[in-house]
N, C-alpha and C. Protein backbone atom coordinates (compact mmCIF):
# COMPACT_ATOMS: atom_id res chain seq x y z
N UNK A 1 2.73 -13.39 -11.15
CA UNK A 1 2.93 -11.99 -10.85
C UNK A 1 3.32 -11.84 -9.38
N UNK A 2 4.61 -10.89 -8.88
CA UNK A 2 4.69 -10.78 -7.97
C UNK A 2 3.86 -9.82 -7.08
N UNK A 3 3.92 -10.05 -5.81
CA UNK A 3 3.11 -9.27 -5.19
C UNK A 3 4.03 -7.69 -4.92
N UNK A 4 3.62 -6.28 -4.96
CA UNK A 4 4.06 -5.55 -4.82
C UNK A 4 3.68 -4.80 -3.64
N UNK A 5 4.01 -4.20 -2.33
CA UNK A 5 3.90 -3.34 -1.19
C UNK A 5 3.86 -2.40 -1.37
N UNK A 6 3.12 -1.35 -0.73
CA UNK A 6 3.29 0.21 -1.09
C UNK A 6 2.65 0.98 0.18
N UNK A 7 3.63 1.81 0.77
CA UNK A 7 3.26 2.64 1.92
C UNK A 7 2.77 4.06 1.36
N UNK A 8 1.68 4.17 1.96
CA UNK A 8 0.86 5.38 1.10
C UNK A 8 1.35 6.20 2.10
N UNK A 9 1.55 7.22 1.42
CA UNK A 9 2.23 8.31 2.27
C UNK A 9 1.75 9.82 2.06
N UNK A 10 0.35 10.07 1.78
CA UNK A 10 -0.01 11.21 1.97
C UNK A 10 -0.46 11.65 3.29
N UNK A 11 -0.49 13.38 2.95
CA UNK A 11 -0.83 13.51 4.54
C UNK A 11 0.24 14.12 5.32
N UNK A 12 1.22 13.93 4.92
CA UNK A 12 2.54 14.56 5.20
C UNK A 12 3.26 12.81 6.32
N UNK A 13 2.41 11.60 5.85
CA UNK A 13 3.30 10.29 6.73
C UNK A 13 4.23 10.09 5.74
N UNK A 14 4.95 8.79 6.14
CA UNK A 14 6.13 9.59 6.02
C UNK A 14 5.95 7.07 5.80
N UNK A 15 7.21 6.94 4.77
CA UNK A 15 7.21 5.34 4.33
C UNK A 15 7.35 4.49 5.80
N UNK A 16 7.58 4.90 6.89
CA UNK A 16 8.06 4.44 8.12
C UNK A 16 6.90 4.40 8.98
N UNK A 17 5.99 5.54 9.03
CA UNK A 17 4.78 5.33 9.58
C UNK A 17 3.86 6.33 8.38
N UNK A 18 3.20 4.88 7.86
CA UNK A 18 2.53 5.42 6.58
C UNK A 18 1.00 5.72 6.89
N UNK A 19 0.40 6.04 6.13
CA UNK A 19 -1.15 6.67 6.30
C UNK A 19 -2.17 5.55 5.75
N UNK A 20 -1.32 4.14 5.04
CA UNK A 20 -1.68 2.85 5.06
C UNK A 20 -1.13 2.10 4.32
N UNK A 21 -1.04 1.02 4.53
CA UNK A 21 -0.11 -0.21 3.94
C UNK A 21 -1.01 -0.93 2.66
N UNK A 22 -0.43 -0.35 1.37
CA UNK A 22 -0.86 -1.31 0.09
C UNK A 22 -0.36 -2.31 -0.59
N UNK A 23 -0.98 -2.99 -1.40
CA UNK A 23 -0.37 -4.00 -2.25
C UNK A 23 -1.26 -4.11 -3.42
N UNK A 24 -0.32 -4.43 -4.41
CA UNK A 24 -1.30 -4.96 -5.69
C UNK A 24 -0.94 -6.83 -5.75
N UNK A 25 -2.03 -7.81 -5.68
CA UNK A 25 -1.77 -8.64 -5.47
C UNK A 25 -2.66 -9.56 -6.58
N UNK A 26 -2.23 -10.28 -7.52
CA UNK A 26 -2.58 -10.89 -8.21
C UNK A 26 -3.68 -9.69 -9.19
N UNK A 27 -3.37 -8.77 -9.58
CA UNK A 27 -3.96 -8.24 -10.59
C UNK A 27 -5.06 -6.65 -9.94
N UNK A 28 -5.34 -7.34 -8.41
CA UNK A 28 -6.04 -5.97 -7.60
C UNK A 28 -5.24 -5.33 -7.01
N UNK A 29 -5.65 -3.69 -6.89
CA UNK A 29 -5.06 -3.00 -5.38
C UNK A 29 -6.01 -3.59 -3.75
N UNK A 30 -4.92 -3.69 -3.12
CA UNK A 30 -5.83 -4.20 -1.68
C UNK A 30 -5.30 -2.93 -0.54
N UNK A 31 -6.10 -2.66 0.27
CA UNK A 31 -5.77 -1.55 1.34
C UNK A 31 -5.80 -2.49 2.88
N UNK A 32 -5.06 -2.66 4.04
CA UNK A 32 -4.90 -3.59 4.63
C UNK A 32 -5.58 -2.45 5.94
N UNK A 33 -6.98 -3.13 6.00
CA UNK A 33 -8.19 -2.61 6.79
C UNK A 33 -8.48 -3.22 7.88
N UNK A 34 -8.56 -2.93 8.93
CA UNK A 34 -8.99 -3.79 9.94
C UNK A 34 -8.50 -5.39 9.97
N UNK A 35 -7.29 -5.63 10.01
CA UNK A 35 -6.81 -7.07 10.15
C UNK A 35 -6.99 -7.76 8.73
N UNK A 36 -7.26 -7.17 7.52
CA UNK A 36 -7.24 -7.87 6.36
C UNK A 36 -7.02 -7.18 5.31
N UNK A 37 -6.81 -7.55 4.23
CA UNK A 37 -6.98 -7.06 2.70
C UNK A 37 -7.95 -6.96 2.25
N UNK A 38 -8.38 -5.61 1.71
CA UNK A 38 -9.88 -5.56 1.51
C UNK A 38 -9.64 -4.72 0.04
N UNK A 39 -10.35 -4.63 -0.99
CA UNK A 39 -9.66 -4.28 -2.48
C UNK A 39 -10.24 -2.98 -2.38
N UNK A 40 -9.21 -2.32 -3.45
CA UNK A 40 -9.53 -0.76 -2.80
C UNK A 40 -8.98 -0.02 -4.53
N UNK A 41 -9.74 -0.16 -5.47
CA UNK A 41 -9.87 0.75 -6.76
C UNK A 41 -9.27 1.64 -6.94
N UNK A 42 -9.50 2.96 -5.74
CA UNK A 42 -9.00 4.02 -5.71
C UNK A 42 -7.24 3.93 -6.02
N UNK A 43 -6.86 3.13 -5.62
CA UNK A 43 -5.55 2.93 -6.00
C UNK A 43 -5.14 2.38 -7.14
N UNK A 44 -5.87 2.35 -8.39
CA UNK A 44 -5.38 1.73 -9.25
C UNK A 44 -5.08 2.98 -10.30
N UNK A 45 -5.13 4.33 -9.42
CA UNK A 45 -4.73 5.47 -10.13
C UNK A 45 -3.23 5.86 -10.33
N UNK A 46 -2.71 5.07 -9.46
CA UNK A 46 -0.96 4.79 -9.27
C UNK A 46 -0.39 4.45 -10.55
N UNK A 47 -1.82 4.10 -11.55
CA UNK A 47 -1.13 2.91 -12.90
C UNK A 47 -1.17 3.61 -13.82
N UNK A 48 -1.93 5.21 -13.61
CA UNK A 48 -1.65 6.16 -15.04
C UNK A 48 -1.02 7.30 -14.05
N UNK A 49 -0.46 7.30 -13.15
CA UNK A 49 0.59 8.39 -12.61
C UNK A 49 -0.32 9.02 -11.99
N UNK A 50 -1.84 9.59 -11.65
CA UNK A 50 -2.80 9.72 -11.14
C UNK A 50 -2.23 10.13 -9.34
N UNK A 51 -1.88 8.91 -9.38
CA UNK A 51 -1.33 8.89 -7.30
C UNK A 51 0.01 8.88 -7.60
N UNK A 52 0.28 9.32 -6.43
CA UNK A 52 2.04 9.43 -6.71
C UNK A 52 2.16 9.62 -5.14
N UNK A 53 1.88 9.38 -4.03
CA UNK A 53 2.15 9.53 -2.62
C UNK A 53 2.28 8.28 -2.40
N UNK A 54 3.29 7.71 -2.78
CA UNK A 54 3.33 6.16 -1.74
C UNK A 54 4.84 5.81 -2.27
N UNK A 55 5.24 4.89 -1.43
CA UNK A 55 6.49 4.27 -1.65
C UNK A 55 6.69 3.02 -1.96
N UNK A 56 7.36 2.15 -2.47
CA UNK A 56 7.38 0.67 -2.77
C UNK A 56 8.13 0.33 -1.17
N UNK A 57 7.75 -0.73 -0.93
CA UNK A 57 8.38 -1.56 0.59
C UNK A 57 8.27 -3.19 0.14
N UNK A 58 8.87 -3.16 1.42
CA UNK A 58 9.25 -4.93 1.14
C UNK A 58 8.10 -6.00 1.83
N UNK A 59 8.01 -6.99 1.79
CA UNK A 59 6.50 -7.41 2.31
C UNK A 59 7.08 -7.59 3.80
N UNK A 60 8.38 -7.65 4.23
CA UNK A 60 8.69 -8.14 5.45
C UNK A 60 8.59 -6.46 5.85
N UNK A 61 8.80 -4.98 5.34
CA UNK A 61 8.26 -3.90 6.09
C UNK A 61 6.82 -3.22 5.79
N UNK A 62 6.55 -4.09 5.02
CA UNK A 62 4.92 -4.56 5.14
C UNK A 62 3.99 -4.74 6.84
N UNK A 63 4.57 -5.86 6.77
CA UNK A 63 4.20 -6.77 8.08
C UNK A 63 4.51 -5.85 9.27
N UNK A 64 5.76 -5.87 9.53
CA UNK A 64 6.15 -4.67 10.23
C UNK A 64 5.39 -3.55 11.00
N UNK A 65 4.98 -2.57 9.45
CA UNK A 65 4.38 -1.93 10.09
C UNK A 65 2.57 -2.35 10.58
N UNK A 66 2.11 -2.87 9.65
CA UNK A 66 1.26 -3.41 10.08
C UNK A 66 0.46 -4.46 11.78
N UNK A 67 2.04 -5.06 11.71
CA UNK A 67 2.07 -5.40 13.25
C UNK A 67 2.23 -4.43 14.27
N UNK A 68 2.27 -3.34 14.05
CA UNK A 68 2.96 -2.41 15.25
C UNK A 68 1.81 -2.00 16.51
């Protein structure tokens, strides 16, 4: 399974400077917390249409923003 990126974008942020950097990675949602991936449930509401504020990104504008 590939890994998928997702810039959460509620709040009025915006995919460029997001309100936090997600991924679903091997089967979990992870929320990238304090220097790591830490698994985060709340996001697995994305999978019955539930959430709908985020954008798909690439893992290299992943990193990106995460490094900033």
């Amino acid at each position: 399974m590939e890994t998928q990126y997702l810039a959460i974008t509620k709040f009025g942020t915006t995919k460029e400077a997001p309100f936090a950097v997600a991924r679903l990675h091997e089967g979990l949602f992870e929320r990238y917390v304090d220097d790591r991936w830490v698994e985060d449930i709340s996001l697995a509401d994305i999978l019955i249409g539930e959430f709908s504020d985020y954008e798909e990104i690439s893992e290299e504008e992943a990193n990106r923003i995460i490094n900033q």
